[in-house]
N, C-alpha and C. Protein backbone atom coordinates (compact mmCIF):
# COMPACT_ATOMS: atom_id res chain seq x y z
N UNK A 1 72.77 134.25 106.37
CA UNK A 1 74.09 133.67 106.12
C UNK A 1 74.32 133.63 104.61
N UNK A 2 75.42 134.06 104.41
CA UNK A 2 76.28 133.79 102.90
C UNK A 2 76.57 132.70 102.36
N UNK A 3 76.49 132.31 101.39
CA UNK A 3 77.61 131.09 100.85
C UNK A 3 78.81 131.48 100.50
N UNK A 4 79.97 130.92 100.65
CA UNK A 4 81.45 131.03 100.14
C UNK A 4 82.08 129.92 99.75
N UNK A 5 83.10 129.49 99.18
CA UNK A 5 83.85 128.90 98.89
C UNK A 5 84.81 128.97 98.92
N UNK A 6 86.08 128.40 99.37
CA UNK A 6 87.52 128.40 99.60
C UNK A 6 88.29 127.62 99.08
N UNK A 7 89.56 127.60 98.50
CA UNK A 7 90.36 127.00 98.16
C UNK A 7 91.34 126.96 99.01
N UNK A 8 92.21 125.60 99.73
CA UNK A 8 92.95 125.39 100.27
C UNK A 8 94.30 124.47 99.59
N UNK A 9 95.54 124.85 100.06
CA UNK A 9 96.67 123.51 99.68
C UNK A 9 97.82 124.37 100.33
N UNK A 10 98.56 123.20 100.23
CA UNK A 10 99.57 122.96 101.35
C UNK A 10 100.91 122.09 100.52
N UNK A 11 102.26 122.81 100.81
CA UNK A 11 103.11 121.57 100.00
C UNK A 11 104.25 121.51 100.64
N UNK A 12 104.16 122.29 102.22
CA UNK A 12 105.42 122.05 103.05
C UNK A 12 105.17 121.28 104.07
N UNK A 13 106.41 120.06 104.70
CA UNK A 13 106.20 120.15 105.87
C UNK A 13 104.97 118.97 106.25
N UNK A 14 104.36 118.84 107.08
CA UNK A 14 103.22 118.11 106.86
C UNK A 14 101.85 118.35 106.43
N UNK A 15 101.46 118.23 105.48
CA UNK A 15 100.89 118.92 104.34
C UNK A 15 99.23 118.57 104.49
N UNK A 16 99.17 117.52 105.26
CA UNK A 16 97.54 117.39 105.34
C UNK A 16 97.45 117.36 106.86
N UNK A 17 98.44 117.66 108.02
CA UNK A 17 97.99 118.55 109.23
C UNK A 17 97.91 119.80 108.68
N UNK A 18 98.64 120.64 108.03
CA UNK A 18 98.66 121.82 107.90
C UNK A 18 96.93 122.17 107.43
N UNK A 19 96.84 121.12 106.56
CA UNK A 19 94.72 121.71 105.90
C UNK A 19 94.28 121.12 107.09
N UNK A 20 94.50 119.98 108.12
CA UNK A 20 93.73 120.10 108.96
C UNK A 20 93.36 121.61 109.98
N UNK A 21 94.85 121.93 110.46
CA UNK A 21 94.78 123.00 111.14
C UNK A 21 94.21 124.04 110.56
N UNK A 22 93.86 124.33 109.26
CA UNK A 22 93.16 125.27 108.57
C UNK A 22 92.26 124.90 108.62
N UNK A 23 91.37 124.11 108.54
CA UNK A 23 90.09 123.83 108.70
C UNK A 23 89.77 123.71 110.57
N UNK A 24 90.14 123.33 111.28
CA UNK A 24 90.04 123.86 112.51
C UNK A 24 89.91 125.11 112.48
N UNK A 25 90.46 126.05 112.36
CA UNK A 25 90.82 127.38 112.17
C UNK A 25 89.57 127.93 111.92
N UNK A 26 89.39 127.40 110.66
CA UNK A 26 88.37 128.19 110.10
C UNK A 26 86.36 127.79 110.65
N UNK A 27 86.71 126.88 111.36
CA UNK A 27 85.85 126.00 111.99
C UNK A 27 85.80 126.89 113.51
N UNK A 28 86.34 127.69 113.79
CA UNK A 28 86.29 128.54 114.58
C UNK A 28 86.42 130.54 114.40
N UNK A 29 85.97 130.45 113.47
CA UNK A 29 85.39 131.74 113.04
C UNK A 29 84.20 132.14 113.32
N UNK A 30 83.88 133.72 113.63
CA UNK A 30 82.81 133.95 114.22
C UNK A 30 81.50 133.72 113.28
N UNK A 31 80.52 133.66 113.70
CA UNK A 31 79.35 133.05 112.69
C UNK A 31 79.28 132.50 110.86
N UNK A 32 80.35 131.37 111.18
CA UNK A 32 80.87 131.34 110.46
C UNK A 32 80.55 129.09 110.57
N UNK A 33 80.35 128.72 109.41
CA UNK A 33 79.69 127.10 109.52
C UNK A 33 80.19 126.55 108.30
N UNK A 34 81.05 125.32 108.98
CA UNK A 34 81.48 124.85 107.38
C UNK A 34 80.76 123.83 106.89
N UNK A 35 79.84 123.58 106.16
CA UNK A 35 79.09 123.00 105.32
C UNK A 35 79.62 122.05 104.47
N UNK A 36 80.76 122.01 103.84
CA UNK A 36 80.93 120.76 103.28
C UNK A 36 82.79 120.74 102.88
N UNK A 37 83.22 119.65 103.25
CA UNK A 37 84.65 119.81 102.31
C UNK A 37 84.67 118.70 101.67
N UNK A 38 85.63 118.99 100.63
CA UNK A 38 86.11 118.19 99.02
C UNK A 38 86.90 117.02 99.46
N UNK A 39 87.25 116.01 98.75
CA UNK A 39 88.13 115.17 99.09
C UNK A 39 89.91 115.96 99.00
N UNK A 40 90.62 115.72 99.14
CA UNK A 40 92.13 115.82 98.95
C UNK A 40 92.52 115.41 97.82
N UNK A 41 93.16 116.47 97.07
CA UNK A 41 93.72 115.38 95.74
C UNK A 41 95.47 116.04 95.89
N UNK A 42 96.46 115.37 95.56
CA UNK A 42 97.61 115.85 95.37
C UNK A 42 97.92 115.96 94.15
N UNK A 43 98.66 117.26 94.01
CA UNK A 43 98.61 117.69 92.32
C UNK A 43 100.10 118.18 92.28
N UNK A 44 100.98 118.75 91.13
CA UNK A 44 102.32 118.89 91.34
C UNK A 44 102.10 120.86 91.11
N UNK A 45 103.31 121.05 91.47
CA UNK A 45 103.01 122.53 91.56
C UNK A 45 102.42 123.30 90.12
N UNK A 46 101.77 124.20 90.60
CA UNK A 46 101.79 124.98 89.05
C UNK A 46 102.27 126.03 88.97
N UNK A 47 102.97 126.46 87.95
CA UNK A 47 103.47 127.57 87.60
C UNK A 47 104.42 128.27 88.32
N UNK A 48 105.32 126.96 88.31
CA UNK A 48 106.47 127.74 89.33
C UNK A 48 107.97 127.81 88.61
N UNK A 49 109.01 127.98 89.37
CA UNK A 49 110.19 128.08 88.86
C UNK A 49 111.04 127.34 89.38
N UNK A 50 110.88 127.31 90.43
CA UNK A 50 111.99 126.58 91.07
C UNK A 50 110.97 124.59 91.70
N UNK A 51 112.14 124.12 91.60
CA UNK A 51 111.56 122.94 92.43
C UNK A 51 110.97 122.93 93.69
N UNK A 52 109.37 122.23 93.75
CA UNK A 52 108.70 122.22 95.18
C UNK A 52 108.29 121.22 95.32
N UNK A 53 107.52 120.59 96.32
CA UNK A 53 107.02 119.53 96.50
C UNK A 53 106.00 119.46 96.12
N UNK A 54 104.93 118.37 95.87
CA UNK A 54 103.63 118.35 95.41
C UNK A 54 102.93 118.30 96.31
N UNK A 55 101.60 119.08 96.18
CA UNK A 55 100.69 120.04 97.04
C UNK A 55 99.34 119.02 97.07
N UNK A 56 99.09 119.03 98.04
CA UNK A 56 97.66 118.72 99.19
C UNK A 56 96.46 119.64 98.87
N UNK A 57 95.71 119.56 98.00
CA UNK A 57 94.34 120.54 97.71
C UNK A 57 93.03 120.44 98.45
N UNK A 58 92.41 120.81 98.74
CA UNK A 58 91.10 120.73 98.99
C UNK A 58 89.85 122.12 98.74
N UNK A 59 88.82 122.12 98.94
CA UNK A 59 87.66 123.00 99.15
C UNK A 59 86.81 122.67 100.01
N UNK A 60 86.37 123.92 100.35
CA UNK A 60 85.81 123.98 101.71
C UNK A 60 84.14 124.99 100.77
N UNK A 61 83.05 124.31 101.36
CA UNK A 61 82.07 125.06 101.35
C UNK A 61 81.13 126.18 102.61
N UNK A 62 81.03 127.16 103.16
CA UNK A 62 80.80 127.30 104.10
C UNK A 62 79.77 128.37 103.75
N UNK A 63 79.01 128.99 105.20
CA UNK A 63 78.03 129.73 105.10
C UNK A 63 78.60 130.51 106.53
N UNK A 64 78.28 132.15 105.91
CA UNK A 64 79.44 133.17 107.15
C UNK A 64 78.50 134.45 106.94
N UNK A 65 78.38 135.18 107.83
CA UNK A 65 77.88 136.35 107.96
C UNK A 65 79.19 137.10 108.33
N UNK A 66 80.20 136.89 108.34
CA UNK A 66 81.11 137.84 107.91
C UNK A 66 81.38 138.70 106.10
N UNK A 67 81.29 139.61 106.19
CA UNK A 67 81.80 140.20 104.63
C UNK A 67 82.85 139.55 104.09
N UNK A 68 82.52 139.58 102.70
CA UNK A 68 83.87 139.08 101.67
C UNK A 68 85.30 139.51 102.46
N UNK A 69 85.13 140.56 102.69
CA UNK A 69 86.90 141.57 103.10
C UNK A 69 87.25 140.71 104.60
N UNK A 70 86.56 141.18 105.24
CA UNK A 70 86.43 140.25 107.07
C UNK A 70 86.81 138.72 106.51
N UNK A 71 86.21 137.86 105.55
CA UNK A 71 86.57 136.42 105.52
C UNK A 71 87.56 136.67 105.10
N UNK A 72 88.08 136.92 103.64
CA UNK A 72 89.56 137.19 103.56
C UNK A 72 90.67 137.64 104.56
N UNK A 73 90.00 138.63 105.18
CA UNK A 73 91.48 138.88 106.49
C UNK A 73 91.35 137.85 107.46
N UNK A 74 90.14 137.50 107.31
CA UNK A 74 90.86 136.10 108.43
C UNK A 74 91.92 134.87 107.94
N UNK A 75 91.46 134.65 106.39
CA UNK A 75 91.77 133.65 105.74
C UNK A 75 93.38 134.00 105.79
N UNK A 76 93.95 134.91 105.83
CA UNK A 76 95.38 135.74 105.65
C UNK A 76 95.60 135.68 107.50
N UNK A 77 94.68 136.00 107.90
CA UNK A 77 95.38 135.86 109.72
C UNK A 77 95.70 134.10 109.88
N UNK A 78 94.70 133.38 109.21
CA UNK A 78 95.00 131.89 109.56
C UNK A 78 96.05 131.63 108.92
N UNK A 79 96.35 131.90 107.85
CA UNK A 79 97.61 131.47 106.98
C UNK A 79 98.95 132.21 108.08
N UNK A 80 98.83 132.88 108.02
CA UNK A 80 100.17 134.16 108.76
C UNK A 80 100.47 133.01 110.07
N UNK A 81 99.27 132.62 110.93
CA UNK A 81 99.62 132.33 112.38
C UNK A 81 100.07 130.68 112.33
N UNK A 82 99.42 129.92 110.91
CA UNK A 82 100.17 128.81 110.74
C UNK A 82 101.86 128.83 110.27
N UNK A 83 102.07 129.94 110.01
CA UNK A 83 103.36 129.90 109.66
C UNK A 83 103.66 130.05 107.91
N UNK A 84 102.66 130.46 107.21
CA UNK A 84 102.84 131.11 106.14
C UNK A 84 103.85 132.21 105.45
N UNK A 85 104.52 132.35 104.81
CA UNK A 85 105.52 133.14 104.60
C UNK A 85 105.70 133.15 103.28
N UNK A 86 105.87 134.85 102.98
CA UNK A 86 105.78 134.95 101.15
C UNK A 86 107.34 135.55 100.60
N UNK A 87 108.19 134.85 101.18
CA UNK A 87 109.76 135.23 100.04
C UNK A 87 109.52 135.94 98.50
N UNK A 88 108.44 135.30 97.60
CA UNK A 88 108.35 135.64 96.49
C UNK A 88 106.81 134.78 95.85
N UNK A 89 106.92 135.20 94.46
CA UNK A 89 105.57 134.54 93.88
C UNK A 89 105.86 133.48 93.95
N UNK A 90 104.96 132.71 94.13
CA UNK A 90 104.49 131.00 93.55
C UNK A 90 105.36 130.46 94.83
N UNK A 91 105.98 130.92 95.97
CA UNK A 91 106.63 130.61 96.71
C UNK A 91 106.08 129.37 97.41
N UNK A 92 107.01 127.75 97.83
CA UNK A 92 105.80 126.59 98.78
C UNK A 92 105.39 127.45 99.61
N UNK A 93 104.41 126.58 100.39
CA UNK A 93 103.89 127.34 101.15
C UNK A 93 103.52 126.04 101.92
N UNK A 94 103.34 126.62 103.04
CA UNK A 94 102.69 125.30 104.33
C UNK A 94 101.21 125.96 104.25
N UNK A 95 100.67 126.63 104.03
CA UNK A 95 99.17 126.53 103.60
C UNK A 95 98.85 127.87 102.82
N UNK A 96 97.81 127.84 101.98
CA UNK A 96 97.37 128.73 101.32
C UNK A 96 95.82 128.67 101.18
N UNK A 97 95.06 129.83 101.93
CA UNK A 97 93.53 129.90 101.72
C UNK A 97 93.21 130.62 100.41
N UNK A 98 92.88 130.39 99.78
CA UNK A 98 92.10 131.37 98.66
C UNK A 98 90.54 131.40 98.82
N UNK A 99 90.39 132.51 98.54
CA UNK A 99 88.61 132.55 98.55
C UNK A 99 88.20 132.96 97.36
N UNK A 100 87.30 131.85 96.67
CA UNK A 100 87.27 131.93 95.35
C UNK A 100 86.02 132.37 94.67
N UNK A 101 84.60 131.80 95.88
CA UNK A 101 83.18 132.53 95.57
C UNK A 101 82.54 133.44 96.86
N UNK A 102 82.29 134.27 96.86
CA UNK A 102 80.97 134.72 97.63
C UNK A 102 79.66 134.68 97.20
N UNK A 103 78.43 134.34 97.44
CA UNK A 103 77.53 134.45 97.20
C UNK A 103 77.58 135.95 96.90
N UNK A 104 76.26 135.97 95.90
CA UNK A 104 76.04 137.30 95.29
C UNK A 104 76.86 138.72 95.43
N UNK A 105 78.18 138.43 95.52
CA UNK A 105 79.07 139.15 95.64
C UNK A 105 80.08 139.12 93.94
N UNK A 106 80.04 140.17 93.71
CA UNK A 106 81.29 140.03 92.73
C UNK A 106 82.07 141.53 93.18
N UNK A 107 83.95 141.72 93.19
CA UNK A 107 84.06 142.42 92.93
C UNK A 107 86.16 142.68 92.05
N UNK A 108 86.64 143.51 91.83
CA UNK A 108 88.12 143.38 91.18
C UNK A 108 88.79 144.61 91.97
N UNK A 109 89.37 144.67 93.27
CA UNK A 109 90.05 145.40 93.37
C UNK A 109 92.07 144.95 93.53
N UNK A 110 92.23 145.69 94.39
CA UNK A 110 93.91 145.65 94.70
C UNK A 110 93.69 144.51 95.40
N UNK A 111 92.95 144.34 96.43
CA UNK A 111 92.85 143.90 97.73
C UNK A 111 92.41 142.01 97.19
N UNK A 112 90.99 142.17 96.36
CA UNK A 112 90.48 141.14 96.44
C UNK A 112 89.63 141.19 95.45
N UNK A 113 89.62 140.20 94.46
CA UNK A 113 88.83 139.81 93.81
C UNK A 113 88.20 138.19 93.73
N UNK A 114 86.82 138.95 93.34
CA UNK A 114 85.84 137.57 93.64
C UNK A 114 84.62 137.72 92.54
N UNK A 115 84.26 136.61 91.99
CA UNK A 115 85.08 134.98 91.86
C UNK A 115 86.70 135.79 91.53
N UNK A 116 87.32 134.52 92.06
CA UNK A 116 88.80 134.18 91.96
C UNK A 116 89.10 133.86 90.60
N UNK A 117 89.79 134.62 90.30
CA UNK A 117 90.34 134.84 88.48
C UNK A 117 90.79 133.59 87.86
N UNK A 118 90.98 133.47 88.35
CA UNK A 118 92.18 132.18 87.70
C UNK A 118 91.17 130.32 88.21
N UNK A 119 90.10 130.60 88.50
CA UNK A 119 89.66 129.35 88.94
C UNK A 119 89.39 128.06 87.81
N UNK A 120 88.87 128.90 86.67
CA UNK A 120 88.91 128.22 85.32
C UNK A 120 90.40 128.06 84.25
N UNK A 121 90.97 128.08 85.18
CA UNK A 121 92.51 127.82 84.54
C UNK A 121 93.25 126.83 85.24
N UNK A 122 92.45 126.59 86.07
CA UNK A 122 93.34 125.50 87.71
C UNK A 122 92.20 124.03 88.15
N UNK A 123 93.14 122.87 87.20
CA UNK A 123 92.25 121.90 87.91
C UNK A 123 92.34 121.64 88.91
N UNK A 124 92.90 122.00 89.69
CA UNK A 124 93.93 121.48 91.12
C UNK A 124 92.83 122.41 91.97
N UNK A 125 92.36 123.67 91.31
CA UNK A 125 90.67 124.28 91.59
C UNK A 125 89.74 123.39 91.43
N UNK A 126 89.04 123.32 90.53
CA UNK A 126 88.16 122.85 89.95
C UNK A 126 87.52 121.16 90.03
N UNK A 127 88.79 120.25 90.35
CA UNK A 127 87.96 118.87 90.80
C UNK A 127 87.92 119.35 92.36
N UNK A 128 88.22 119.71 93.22
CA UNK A 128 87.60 119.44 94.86
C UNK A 128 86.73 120.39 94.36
N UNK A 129 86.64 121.64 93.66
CA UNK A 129 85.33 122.38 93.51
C UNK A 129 84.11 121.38 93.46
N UNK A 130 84.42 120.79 92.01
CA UNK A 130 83.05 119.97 91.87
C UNK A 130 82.71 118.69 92.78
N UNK A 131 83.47 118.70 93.78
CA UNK A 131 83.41 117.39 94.51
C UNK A 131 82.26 118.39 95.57
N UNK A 132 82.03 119.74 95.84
CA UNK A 132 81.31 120.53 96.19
C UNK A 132 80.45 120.76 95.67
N UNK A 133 79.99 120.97 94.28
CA UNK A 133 79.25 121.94 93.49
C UNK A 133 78.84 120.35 92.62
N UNK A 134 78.29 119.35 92.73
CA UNK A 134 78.59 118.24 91.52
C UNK A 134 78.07 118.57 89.94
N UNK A 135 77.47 119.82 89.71
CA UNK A 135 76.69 120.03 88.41
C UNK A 135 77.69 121.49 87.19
N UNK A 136 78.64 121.41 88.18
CA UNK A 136 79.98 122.23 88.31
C UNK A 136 79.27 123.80 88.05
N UNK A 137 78.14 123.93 88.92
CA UNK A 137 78.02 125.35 88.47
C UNK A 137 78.09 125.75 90.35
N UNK A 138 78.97 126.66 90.65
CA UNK A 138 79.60 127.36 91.78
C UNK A 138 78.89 128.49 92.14
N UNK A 139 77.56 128.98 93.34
CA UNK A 139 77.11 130.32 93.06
C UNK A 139 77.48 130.88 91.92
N UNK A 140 76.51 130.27 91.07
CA UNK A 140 76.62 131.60 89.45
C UNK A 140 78.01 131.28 88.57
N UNK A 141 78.77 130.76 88.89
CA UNK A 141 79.49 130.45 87.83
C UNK A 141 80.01 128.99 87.48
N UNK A 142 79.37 129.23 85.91
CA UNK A 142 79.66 127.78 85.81
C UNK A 142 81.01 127.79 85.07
N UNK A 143 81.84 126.35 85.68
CA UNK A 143 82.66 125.63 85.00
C UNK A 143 82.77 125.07 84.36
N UNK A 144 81.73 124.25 83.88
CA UNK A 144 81.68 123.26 83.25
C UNK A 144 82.71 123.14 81.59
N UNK A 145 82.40 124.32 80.95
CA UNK A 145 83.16 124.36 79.93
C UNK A 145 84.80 124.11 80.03
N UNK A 146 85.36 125.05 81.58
CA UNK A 146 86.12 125.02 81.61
C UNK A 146 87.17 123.49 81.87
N UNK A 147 86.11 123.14 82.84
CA UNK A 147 86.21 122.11 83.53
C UNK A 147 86.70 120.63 82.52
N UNK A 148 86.41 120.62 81.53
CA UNK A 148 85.94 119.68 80.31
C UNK A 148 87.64 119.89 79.74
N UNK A 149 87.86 121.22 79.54
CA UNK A 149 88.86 122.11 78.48
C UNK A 149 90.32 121.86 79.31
N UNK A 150 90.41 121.53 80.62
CA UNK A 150 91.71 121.66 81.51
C UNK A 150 91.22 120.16 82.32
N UNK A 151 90.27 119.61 81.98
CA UNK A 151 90.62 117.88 82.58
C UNK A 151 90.81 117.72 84.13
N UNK A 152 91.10 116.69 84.37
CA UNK A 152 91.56 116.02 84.99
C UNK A 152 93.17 115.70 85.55
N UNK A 153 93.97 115.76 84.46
CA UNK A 153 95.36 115.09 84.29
C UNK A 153 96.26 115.84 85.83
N UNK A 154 97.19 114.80 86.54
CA UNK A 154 97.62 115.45 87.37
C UNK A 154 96.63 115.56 88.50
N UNK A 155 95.58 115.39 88.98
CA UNK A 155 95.12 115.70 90.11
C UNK A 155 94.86 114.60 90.48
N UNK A 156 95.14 113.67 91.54
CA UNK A 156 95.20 112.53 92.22
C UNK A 156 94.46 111.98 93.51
N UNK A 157 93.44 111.39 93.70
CA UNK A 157 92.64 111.00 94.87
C UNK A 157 93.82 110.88 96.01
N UNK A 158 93.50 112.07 97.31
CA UNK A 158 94.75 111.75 98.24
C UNK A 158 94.12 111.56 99.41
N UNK A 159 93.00 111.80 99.64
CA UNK A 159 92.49 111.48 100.42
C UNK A 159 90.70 111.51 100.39
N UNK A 160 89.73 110.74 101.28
CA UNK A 160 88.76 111.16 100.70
C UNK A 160 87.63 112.30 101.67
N UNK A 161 88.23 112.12 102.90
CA UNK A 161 87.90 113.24 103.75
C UNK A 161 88.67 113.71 104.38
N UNK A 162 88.69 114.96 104.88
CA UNK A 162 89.46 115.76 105.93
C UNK A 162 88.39 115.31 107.68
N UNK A 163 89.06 114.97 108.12
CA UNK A 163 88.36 115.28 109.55
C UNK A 163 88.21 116.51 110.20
């Protein structure tokens, strides 16, 4: 079995059924075990344009003998069948999986890249990360610098477990 890591959030609609139903979801993938999730923090959007609501975060730690590509297309089938829909960039969304580590996996294509680019730029990443990882180093990559450099500010205790 692999290690992975996921990034989840949600800012439509009901926003912490929606990560529940994703974590169900994903709690039913084939050899596939979720090992630990982050608390909930609510954070306000980033990098958007238009007005949205503020988003429901979490991380999920798991261990999968599915391939990087196979977890991602599921992570995109679970999003699609909850009712996900992409009008445009940065668009709300009623849930969004990102997959941000694979164990001993790195790679940069069209499709998928891993680690997830942008993870050291996103605290709204990075505290449920370390609520996973507590020494903030993530299979092989550490945050810590980053982690220090982009804070805290904005990310809000919203809950402290997912069921």
């Amino acid at each position: 079995m692999k290690e992975a890591a996921l990034s989840l959030g949600s800012n439509m609609l009901n926003r912490e059924e929606n990560l529940k139903n994703a974590i169900s979801a994903l709690k039913r993938l084939p050899d596939t075990r979720i090992r630990k999730i982050s608390s909930v923090y609510e954070t306000k959007p980033f990098q958007v344009e238009d007005e949205q609501s503020d988003y429901l975060n979490c991380c999920i730690k798991l261990e999968t003998e599915l391939s990087p590509q196979m977890l991602l297309g599921a992570c995109l089938g679970i999003e699609s069948a909850l009712g996900r829909l992409r009008p445009y960039k940065n668009a709300p969304r009623i849930i969004d999986i990102d997959l941000l580590l694979f164990q001993d996996y790195s790679v940069c294509s069209k499709l998928l890249t891993v680690p997830h680019p942008r993870i050291k730029e996103r605290a709204f990443v990075m505290v449920p990360l370390s609520d996973l990882y507590e020494n903030k180093i993530a299979l092989g990559l550490d945050f810590n610098k980053a982690f220090r450099k982009v804070g805290t500010n904005g990310v809000i205790i919203y809950n402290k477990i997912l069921k």
